[in-house]
C-alpha atoms as a PDB file:
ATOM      1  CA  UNK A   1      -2.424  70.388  24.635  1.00  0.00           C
ATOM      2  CA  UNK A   2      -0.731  67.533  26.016  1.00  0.00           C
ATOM      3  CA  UNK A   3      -3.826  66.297  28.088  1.00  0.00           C
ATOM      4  CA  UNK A   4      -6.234  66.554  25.355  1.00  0.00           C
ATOM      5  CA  UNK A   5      -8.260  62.790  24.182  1.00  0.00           C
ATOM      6  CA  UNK A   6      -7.371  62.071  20.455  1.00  0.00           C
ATOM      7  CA  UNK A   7     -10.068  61.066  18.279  1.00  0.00           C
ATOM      8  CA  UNK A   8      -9.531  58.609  15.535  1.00  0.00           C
ATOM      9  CA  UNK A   9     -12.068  56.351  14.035  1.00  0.00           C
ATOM     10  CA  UNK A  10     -10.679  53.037  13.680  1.00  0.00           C
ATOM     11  CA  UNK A  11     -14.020  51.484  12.575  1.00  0.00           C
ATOM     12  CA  UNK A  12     -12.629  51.836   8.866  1.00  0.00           C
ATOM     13  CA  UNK A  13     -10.182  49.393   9.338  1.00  0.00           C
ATOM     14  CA  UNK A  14     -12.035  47.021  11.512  1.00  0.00           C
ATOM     15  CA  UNK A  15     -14.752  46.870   8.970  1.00  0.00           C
ATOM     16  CA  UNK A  16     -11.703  45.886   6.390  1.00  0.00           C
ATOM     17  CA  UNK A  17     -10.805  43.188   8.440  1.00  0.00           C
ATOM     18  CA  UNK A  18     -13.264  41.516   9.113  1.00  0.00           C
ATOM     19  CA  UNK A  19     -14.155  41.772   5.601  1.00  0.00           C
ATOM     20  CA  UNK A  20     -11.230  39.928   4.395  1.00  0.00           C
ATOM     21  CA  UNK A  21     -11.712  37.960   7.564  1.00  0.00           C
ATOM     22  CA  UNK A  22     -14.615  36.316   5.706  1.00  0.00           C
ATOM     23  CA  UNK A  23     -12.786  33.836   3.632  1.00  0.00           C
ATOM     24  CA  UNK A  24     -10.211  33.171   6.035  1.00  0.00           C
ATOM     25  CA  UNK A  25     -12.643  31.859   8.326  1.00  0.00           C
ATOM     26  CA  UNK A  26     -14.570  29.768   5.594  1.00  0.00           C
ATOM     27  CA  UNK A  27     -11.319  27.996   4.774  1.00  0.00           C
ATOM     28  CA  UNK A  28     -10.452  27.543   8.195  1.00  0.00           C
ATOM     29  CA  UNK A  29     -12.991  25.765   8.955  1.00  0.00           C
ATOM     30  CA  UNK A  30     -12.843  23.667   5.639  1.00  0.00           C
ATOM     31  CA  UNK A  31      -8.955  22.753   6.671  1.00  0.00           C
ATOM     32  CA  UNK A  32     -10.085  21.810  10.056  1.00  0.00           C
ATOM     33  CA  UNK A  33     -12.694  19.467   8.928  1.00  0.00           C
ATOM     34  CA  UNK A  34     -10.390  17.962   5.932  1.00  0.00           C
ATOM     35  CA  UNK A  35      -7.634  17.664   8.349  1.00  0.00           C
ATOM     36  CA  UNK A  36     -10.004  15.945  11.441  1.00  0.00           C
ATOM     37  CA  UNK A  37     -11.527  13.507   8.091  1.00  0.00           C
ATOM     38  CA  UNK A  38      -8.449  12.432   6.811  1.00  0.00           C
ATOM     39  CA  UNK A  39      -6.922  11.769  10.351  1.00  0.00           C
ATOM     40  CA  UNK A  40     -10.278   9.933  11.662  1.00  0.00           C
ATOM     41  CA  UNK A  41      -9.663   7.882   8.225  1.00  0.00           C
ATOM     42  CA  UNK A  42      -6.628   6.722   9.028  1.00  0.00           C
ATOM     43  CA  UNK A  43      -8.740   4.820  12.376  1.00  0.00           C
ATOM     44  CA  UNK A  44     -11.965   3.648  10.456  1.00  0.00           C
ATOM     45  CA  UNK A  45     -13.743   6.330  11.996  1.00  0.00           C
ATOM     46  CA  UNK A  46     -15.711   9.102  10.629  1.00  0.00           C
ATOM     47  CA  UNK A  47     -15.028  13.055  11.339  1.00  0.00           C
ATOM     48  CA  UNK A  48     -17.283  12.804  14.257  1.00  0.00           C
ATOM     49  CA  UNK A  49     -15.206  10.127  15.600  1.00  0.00           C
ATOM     50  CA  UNK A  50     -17.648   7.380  15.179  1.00  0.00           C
ATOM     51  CA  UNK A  51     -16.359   3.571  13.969  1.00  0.00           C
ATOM     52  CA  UNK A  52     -17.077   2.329  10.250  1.00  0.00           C
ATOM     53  CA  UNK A  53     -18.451  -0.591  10.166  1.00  0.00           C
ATOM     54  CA  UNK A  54     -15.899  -3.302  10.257  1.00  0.00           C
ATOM     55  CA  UNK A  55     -14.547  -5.397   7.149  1.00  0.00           C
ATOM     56  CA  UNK A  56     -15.782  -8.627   6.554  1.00  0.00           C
ATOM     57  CA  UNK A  57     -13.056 -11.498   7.278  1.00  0.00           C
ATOM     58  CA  UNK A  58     -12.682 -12.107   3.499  1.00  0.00           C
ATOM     59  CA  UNK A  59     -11.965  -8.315   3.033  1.00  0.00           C
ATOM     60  CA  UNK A  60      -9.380  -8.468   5.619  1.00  0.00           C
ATOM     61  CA  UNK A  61      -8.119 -11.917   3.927  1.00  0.00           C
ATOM     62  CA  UNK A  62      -7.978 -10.054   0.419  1.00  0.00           C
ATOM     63  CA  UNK A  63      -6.583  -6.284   1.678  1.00  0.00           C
ATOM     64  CA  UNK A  64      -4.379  -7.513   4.371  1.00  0.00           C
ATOM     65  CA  UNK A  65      -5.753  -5.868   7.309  1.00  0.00           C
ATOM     66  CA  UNK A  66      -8.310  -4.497   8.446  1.00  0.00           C
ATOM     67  CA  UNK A  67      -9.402  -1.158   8.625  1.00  0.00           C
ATOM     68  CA  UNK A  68     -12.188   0.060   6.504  1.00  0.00           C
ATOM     69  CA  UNK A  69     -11.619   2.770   3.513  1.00  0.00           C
ATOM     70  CA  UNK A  70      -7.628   1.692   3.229  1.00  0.00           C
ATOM     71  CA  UNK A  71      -6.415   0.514   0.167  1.00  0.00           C
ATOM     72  CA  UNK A  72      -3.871   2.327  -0.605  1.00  0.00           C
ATOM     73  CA  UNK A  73      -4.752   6.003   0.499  1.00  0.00           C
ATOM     74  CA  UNK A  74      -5.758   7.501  -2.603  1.00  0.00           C
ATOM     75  CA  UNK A  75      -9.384   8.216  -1.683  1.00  0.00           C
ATOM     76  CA  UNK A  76      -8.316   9.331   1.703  1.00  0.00           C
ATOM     77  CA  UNK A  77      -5.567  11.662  -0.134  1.00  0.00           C
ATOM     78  CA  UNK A  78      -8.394  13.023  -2.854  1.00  0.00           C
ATOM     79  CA  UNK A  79     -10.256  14.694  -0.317  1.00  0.00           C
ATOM     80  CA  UNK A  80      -9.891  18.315  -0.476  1.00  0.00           C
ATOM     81  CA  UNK A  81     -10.603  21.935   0.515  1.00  0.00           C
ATOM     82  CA  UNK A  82     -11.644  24.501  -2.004  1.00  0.00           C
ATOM     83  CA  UNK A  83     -12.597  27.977  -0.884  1.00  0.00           C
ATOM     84  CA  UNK A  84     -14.198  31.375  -2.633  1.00  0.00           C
ATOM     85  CA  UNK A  85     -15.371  34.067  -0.961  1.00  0.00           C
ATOM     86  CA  UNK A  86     -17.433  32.984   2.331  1.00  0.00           C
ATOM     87  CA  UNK A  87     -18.019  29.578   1.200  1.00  0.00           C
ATOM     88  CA  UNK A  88     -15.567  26.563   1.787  1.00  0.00           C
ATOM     89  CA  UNK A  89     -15.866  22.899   0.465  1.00  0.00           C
ATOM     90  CA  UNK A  90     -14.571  19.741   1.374  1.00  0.00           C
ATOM     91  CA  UNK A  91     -14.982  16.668  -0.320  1.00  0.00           C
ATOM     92  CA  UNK A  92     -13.240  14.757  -3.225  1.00  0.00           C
ATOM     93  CA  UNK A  93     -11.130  16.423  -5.784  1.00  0.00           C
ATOM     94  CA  UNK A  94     -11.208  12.888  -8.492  1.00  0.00           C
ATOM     95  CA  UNK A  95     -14.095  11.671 -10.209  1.00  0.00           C
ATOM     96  CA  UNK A  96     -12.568   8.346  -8.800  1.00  0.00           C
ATOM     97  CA  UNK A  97     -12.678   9.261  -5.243  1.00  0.00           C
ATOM     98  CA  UNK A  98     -16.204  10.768  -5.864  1.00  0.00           C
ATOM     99  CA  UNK A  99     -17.600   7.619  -7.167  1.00  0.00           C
ATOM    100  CA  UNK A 100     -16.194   5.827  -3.787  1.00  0.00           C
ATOM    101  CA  UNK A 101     -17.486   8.022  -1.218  1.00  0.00           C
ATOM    102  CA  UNK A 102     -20.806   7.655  -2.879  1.00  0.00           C
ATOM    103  CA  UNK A 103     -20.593   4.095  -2.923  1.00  0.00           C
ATOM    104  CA  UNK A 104     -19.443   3.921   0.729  1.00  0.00           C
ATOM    105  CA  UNK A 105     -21.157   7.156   2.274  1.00  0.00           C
ATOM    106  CA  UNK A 106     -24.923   4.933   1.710  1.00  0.00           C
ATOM    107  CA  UNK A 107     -23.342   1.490   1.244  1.00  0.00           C
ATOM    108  CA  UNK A 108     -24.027  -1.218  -1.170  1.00  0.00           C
ATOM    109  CA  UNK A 109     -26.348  -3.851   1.094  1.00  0.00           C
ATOM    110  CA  UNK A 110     -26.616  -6.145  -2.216  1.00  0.00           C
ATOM    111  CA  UNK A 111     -23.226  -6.256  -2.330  1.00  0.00           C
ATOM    112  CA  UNK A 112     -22.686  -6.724   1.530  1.00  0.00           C
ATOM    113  CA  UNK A 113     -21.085  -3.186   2.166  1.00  0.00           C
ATOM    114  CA  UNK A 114     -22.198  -1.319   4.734  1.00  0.00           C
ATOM    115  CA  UNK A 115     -22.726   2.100   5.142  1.00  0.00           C
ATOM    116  CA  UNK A 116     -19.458   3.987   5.757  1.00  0.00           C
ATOM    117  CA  UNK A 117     -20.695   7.750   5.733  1.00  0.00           C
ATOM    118  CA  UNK A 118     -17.759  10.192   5.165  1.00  0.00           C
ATOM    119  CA  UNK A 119     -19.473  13.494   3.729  1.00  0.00           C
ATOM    120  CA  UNK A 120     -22.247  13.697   6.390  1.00  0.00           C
ATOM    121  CA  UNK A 121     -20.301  13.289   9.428  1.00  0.00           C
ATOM    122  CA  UNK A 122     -18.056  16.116   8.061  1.00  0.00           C
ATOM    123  CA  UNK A 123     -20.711  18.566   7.559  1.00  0.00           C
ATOM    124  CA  UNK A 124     -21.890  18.155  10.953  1.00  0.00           C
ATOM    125  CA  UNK A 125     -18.626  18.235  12.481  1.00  0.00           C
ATOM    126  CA  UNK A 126     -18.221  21.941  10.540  1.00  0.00           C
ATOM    127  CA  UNK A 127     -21.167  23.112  12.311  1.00  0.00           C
ATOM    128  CA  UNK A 128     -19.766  21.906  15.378  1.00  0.00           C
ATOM    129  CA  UNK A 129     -16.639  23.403  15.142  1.00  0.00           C
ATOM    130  CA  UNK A 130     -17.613  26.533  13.036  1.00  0.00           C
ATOM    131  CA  UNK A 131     -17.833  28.676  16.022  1.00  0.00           C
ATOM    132  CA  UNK A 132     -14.487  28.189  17.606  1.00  0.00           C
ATOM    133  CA  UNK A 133     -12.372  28.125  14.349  1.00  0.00           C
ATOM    134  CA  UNK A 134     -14.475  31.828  13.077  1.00  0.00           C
ATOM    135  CA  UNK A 135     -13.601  32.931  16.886  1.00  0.00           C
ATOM    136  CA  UNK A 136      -9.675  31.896  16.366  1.00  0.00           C
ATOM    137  CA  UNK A 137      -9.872  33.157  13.155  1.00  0.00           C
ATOM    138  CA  UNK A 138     -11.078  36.610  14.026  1.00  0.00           C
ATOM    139  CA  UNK A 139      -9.112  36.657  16.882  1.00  0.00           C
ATOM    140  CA  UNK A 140      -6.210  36.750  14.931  1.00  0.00           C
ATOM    141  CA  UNK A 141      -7.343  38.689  12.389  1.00  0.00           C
ATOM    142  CA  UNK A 142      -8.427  42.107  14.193  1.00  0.00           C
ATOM    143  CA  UNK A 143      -5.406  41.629  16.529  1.00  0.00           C
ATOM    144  CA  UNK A 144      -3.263  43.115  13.381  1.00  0.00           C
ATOM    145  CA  UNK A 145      -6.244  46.247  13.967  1.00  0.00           C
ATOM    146  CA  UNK A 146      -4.530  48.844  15.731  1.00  0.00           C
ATOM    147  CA  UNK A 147      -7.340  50.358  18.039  1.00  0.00           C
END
């Protein structure tokens, strides 16, 4: 019967991919925010594009310029995605870089630092972006589905 309508369930293998979508689109979104952190570092801002507070003029005197958080990059650098399953994290991958976000994420008033929040502005910037990236994400995935 060459006119006749084939049926074949494909819901099988949508079901599959979007399954193993899941953790794609939890690490996607982790990458995204690492990448948007570590490149708003770079200008003293934080993930949601808002500027640190600036260094003192001694600070500058002592570093050698003047954007906040750079030393020499290795905070910056220790930030890090780590994904299982659904669930993606980004945040520092040294007990040294740790300690510094803390430090700078509430500042240190008695010690004249300001408040230089990394970790919050990222999480909010995730739920900001969550939507798109899962959208991309699935996008691509069920477009290896054949229908």
């Amino acid at each position: 019967m060459p006119n006749a309508v084939r049926d074949e369930n494909r819901i099988p293998a949508v079901r599959a991919a979007l399954r193993a979508a899941e953790g794609s689109i939890a690490e996607s979104i982790a990458t995204d925010v690492n990448e948007t952190v570590r490149e708003n570092w770079s200008a003293g801002k934080n993930a949601l594009g808002g500027a640190w507070a600036p260094n003192a003029p001694e600070t500058i005197r002592q570093k050698g310029g003047s954007t906040p958080l750079i030393d020499t990059g290795e905070t910056r650098e220790a930030m890090g995605v780590s994904a299982e399953g659904d669930t993606a994290r980004v945040g520092p991958t040294t007990d040294e870089a740790a300690k510094l976000i803390a430090i700078h994420e509430h500042g240190v008033p008695e010690q004249n630092i300001p408040a230089r929040p990394v970790i919050g502005p990222a999480g909010e910037y995730a739920h900001q972006v969550a939507e798109d990236v899962a959208e991309r994400t699935l996008t691509k995935t069920l477009a290896g589905v054949t229908l």
